[in-house]
C-alpha atoms as a PDB file:
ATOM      1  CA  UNK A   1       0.000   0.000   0.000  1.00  0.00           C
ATOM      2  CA  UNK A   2       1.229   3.404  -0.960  1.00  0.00           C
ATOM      3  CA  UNK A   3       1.224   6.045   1.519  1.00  0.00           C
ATOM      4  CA  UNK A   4       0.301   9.681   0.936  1.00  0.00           C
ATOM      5  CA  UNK A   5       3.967  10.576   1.275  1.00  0.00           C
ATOM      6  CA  UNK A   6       4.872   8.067  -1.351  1.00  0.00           C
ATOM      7  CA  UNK A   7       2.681   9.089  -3.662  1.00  0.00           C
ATOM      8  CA  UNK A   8       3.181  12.666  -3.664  1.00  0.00           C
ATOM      9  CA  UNK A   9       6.570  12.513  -4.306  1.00  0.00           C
ATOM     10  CA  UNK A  10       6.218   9.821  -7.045  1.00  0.00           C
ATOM     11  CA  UNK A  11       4.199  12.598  -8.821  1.00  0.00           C
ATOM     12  CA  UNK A  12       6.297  15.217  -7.756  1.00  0.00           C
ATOM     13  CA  UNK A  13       8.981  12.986  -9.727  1.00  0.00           C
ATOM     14  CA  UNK A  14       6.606  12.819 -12.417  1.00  0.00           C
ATOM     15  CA  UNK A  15       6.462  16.039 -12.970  1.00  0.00           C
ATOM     16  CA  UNK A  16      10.251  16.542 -12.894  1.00  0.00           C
ATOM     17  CA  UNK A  17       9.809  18.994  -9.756  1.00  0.00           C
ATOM     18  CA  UNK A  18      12.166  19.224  -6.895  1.00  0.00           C
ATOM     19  CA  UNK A  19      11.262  19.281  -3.315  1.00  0.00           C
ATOM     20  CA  UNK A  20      12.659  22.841  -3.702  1.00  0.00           C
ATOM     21  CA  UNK A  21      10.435  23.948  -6.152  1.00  0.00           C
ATOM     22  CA  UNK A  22       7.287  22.097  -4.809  1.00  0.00           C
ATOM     23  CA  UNK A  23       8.365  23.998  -1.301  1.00  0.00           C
ATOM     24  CA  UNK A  24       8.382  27.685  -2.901  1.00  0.00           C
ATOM     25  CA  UNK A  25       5.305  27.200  -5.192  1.00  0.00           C
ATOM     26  CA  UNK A  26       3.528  26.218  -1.475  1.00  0.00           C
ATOM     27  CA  UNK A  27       5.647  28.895   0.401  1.00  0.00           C
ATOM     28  CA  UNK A  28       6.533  26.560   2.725  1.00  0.00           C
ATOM     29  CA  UNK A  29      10.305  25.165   3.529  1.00  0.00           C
ATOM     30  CA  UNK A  30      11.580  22.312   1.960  1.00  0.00           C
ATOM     31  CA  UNK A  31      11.976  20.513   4.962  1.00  0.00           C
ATOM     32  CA  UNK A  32       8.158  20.619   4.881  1.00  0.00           C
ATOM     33  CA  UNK A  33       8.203  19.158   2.036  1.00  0.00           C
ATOM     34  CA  UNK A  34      10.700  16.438   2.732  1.00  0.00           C
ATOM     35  CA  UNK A  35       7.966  15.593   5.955  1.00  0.00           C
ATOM     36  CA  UNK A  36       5.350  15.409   3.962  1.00  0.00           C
ATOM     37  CA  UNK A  37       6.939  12.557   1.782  1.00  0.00           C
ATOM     38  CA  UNK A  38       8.913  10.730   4.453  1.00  0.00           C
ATOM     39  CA  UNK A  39       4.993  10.464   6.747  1.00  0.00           C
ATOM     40  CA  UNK A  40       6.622  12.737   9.556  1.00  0.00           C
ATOM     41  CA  UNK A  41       3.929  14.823   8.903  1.00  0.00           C
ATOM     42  CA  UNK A  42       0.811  16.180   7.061  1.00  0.00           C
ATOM     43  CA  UNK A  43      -0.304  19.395   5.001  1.00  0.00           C
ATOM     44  CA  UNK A  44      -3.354  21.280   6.265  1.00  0.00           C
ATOM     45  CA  UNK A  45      -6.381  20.686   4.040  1.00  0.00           C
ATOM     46  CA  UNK A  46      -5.262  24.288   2.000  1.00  0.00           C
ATOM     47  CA  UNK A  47      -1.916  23.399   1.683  1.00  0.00           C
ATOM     48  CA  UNK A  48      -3.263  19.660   0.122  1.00  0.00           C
ATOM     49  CA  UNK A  49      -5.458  21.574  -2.151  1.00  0.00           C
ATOM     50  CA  UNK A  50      -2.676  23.773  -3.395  1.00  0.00           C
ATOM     51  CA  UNK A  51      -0.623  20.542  -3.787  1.00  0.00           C
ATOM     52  CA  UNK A  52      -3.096  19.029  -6.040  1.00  0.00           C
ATOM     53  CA  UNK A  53      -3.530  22.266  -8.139  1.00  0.00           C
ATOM     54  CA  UNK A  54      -0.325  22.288  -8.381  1.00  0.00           C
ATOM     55  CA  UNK A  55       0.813  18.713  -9.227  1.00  0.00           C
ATOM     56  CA  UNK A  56      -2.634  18.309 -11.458  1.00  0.00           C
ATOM     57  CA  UNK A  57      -3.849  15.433  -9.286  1.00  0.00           C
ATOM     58  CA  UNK A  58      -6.400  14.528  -6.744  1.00  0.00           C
ATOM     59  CA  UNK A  59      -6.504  14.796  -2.985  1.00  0.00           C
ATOM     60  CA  UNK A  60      -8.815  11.412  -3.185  1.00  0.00           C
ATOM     61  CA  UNK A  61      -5.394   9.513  -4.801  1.00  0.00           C
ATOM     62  CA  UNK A  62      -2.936  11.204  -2.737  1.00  0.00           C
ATOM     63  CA  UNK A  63      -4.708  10.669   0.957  1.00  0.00           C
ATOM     64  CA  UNK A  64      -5.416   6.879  -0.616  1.00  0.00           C
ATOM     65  CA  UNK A  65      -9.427   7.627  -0.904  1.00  0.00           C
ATOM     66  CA  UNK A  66      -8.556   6.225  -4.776  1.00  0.00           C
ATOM     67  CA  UNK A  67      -6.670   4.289  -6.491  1.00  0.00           C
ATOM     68  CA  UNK A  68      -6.882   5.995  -9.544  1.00  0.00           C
ATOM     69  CA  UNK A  69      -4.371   8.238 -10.488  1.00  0.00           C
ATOM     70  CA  UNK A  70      -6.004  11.112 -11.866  1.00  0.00           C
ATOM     71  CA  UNK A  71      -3.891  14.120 -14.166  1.00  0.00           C
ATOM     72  CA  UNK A  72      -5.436  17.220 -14.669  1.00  0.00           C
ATOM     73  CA  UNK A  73      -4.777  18.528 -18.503  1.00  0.00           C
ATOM     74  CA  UNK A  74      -6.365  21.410 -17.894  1.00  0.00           C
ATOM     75  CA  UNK A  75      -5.261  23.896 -20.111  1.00  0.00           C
ATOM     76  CA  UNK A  76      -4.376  22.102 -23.252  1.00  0.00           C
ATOM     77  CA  UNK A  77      -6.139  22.124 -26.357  1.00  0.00           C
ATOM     78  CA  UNK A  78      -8.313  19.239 -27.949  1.00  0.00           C
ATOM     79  CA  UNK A  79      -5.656  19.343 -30.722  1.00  0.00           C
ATOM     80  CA  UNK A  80      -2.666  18.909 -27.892  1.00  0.00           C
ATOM     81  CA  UNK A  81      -5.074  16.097 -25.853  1.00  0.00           C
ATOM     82  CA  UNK A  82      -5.224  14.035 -29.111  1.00  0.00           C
ATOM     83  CA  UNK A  83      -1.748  12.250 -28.936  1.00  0.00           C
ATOM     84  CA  UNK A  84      -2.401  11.522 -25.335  1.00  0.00           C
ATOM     85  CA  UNK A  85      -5.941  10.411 -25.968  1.00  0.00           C
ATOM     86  CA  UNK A  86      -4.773   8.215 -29.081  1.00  0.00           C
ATOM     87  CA  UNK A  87      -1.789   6.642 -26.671  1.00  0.00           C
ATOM     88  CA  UNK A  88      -4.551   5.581 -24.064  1.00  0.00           C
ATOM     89  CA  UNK A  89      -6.729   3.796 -26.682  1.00  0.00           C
ATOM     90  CA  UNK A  90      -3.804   2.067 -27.962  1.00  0.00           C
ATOM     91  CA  UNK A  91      -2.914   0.963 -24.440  1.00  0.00           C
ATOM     92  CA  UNK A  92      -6.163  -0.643 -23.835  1.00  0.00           C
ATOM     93  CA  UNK A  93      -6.430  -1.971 -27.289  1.00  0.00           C
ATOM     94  CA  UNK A  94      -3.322  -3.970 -25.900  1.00  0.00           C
ATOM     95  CA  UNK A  95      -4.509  -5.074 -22.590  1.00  0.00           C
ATOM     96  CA  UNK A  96      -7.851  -6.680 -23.817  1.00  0.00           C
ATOM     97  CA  UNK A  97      -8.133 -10.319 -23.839  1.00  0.00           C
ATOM     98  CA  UNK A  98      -6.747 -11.582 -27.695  1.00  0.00           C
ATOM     99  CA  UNK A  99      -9.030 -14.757 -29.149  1.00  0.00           C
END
């Protein structure tokens, strides 16, 4: 089982952040930040909402409400989505059950 710490730096990662940068987009230290993904310690509900604004996710994966990994791709175009969109179907294409 994946923790909340865990997972937020996994996407963190992901998003090819450092705990620096994560720390001075929250205006917190990165020490704070380095807490929050070792489970010494936990963000206020505002500070987890800027979190997930920030990293495009949800609080229901990161506090382990979901399993599902959600990405927000907010502020792209259809025409940008399509690659992604395209890569998905393929992916599941792939997984289904061959005859």
């Amino acid at each position: 089982m994946e923790y909340f710490g865990d997972k937020l730096k996994a996407i963190r990662k992901a998003k090819q952040m450092t705990q620096g940068e994560l720390a001075v987009r929250l205006r917190v230290s990165t020490a704070i930040i380095a807490a929050y993904e070792q489970g010494k310690s936990y963000p206020s509900v505002a500070v987890l909402i800027n979190i997930c604004d920030i990293l495009g996710t949800s609080a229901d994966y990161l506090l382990g409400i979901s399993d599902e990994l959600s990405i927000s791709m907010g502020g792209l175009t259809d025409e940008e989505m399509q690659p992604f969109l395209q890569l998905i179907a393929l992916v599941k294409q792939n997984r289904e059950p061959k005859d």
